[in-house]
N, C-alpha and C. Protein backbone atom coordinates (compact mmCIF):
# COMPACT_ATOMS: atom_id res chain seq x y z
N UNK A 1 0.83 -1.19 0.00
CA UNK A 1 0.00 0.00 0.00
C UNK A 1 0.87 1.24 0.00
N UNK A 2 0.65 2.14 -1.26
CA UNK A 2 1.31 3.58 -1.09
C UNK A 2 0.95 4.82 0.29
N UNK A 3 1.90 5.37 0.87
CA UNK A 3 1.22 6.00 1.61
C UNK A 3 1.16 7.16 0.88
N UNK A 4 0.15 7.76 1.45
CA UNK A 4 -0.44 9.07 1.18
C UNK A 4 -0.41 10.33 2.53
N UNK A 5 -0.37 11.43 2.25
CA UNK A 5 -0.71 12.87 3.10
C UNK A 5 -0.94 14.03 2.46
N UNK A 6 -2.03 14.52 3.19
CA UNK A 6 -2.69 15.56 2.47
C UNK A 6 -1.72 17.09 2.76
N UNK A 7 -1.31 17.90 2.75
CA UNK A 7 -0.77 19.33 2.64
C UNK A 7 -1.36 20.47 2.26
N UNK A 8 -1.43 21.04 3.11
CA UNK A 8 -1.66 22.84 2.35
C UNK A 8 -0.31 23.23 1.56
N UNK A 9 -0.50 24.57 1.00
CA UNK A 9 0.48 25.05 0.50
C UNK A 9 1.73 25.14 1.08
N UNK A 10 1.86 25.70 2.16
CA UNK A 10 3.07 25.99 2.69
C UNK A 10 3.64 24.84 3.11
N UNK A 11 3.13 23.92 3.63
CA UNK A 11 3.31 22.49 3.81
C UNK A 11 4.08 21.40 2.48
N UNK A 12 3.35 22.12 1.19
CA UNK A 12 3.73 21.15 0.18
C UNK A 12 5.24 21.78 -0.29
N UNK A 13 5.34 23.21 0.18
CA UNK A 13 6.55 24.13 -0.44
C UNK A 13 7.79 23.40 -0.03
N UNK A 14 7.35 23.17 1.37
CA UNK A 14 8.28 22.56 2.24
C UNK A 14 8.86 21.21 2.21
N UNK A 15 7.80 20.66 1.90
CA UNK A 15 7.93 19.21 1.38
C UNK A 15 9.27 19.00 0.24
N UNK A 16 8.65 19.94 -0.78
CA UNK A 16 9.49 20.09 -2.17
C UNK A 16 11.07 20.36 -1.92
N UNK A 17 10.96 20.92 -1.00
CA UNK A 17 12.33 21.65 -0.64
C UNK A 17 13.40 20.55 0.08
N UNK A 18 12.52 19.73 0.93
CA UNK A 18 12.99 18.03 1.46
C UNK A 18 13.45 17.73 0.54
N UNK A 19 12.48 17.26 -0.37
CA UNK A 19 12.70 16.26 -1.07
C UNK A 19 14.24 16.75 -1.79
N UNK A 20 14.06 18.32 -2.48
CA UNK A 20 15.03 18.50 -3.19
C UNK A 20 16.26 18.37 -2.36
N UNK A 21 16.54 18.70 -1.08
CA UNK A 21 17.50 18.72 -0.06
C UNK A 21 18.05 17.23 -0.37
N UNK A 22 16.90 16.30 -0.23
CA UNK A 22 17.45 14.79 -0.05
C UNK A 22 18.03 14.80 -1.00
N UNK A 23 17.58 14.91 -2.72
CA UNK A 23 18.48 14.29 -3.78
C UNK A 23 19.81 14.91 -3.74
N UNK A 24 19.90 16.31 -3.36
CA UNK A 24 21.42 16.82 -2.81
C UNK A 24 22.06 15.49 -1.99
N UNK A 25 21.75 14.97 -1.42
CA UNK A 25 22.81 14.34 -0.42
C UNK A 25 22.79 12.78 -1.13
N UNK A 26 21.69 12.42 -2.12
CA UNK A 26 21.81 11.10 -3.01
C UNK A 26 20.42 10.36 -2.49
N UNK A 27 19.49 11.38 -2.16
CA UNK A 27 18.50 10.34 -2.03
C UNK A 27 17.48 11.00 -2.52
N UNK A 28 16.61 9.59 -3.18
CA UNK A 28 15.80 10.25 -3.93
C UNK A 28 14.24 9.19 -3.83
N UNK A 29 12.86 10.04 -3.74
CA UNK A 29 12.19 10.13 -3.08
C UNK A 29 11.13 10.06 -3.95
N UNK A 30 11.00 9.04 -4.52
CA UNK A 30 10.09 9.10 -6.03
C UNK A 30 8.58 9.26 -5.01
N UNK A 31 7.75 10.35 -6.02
CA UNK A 31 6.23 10.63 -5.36
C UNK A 31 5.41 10.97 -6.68
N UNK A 32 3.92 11.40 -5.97
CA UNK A 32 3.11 11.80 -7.40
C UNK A 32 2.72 12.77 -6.26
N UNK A 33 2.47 13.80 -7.03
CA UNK A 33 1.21 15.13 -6.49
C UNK A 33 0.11 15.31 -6.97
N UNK A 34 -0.91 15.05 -6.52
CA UNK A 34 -2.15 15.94 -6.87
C UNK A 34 -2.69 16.86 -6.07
N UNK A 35 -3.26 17.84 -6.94
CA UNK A 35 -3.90 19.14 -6.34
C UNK A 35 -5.38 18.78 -5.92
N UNK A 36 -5.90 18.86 -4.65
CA UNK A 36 -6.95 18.70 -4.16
C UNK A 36 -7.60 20.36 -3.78
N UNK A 37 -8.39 20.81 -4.91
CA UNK A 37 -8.83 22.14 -4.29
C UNK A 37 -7.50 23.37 -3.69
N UNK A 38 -7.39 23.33 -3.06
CA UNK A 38 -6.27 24.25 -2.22
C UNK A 38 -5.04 23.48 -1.83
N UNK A 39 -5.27 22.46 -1.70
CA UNK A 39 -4.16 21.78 -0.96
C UNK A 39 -3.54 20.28 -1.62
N UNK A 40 -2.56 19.83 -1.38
CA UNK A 40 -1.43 18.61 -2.63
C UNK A 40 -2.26 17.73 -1.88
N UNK A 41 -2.45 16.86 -2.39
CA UNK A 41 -1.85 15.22 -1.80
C UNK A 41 -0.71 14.69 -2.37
N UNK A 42 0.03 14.17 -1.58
CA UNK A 42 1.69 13.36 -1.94
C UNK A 42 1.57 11.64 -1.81
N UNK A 43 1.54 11.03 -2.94
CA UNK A 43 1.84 9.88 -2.71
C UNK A 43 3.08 9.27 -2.92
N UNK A 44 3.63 8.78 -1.83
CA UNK A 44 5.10 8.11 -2.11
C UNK A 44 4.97 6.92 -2.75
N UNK A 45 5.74 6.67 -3.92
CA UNK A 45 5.66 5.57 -4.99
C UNK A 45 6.47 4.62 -4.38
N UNK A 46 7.08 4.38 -3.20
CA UNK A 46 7.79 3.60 -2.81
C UNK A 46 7.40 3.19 -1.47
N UNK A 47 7.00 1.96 -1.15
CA UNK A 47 6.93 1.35 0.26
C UNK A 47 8.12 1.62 1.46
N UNK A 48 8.07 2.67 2.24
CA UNK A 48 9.08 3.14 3.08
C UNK A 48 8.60 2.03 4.54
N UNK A 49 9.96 1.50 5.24
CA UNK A 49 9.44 0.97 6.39
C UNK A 49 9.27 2.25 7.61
N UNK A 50 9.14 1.74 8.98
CA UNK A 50 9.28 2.96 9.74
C UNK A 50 10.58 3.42 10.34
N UNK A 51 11.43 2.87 9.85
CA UNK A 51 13.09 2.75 9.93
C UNK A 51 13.24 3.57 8.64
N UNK A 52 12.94 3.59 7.94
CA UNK A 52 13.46 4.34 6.30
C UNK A 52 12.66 5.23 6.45
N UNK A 53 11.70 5.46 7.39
CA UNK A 53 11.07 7.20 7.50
C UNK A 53 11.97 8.03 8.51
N UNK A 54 12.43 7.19 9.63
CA UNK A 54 12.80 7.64 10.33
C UNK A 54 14.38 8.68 9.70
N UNK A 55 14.73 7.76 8.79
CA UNK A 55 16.16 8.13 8.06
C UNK A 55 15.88 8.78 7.49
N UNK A 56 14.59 8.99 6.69
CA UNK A 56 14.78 10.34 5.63
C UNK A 56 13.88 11.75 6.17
N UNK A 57 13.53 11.38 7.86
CA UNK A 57 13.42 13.04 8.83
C UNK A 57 14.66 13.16 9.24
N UNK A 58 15.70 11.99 8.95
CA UNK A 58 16.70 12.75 9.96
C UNK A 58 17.57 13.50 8.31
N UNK A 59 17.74 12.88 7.27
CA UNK A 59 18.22 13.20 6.32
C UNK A 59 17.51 14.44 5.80
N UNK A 60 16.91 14.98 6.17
CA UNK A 60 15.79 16.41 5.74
C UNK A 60 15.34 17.15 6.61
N UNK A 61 15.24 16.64 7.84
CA UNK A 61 15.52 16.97 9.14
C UNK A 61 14.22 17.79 9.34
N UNK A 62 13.33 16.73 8.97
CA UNK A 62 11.55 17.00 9.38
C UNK A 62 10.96 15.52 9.75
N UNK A 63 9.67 15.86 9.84
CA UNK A 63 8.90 14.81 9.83
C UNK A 63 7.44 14.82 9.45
N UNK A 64 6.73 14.30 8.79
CA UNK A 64 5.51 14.46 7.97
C UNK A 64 4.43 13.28 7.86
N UNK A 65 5.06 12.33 8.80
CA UNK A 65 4.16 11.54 9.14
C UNK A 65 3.16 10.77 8.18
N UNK A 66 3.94 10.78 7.20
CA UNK A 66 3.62 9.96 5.87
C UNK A 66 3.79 8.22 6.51
């Protein structure tokens, strides 16, 4: 099962900015976006465990609870 999370704007800006941060350091974070009205949904195309989330808040140095 892909996970999914919904975002407002400023939320998704931020997101983008992760993600781009991560491929700086070699990681890369395949997703899809859709626009729901005002706000993204992000689906991660990749089955992350909760060990490989944990690594890519500390590698981006957030957390989003995807």
């Amino acid at each position: 099962m892909k996970e999914n999370v919904i975002l407002n704007k400023d939320e998704y800006r931020e997101f983008t900015q992760r993600v781009d941060f991560a491929a700086l350091k070699g990681v890369d974070i395949p997703h899809l976006v859709t626009k729901v009205g005002d706000e993204f949904k992000i689906t991660l195309l990749e089955k992350y465990s909760k060990a490989e989330l944990k690594k890519l808040d500390k590698i981006t140095g957030t957390r989003y609870g995807i």
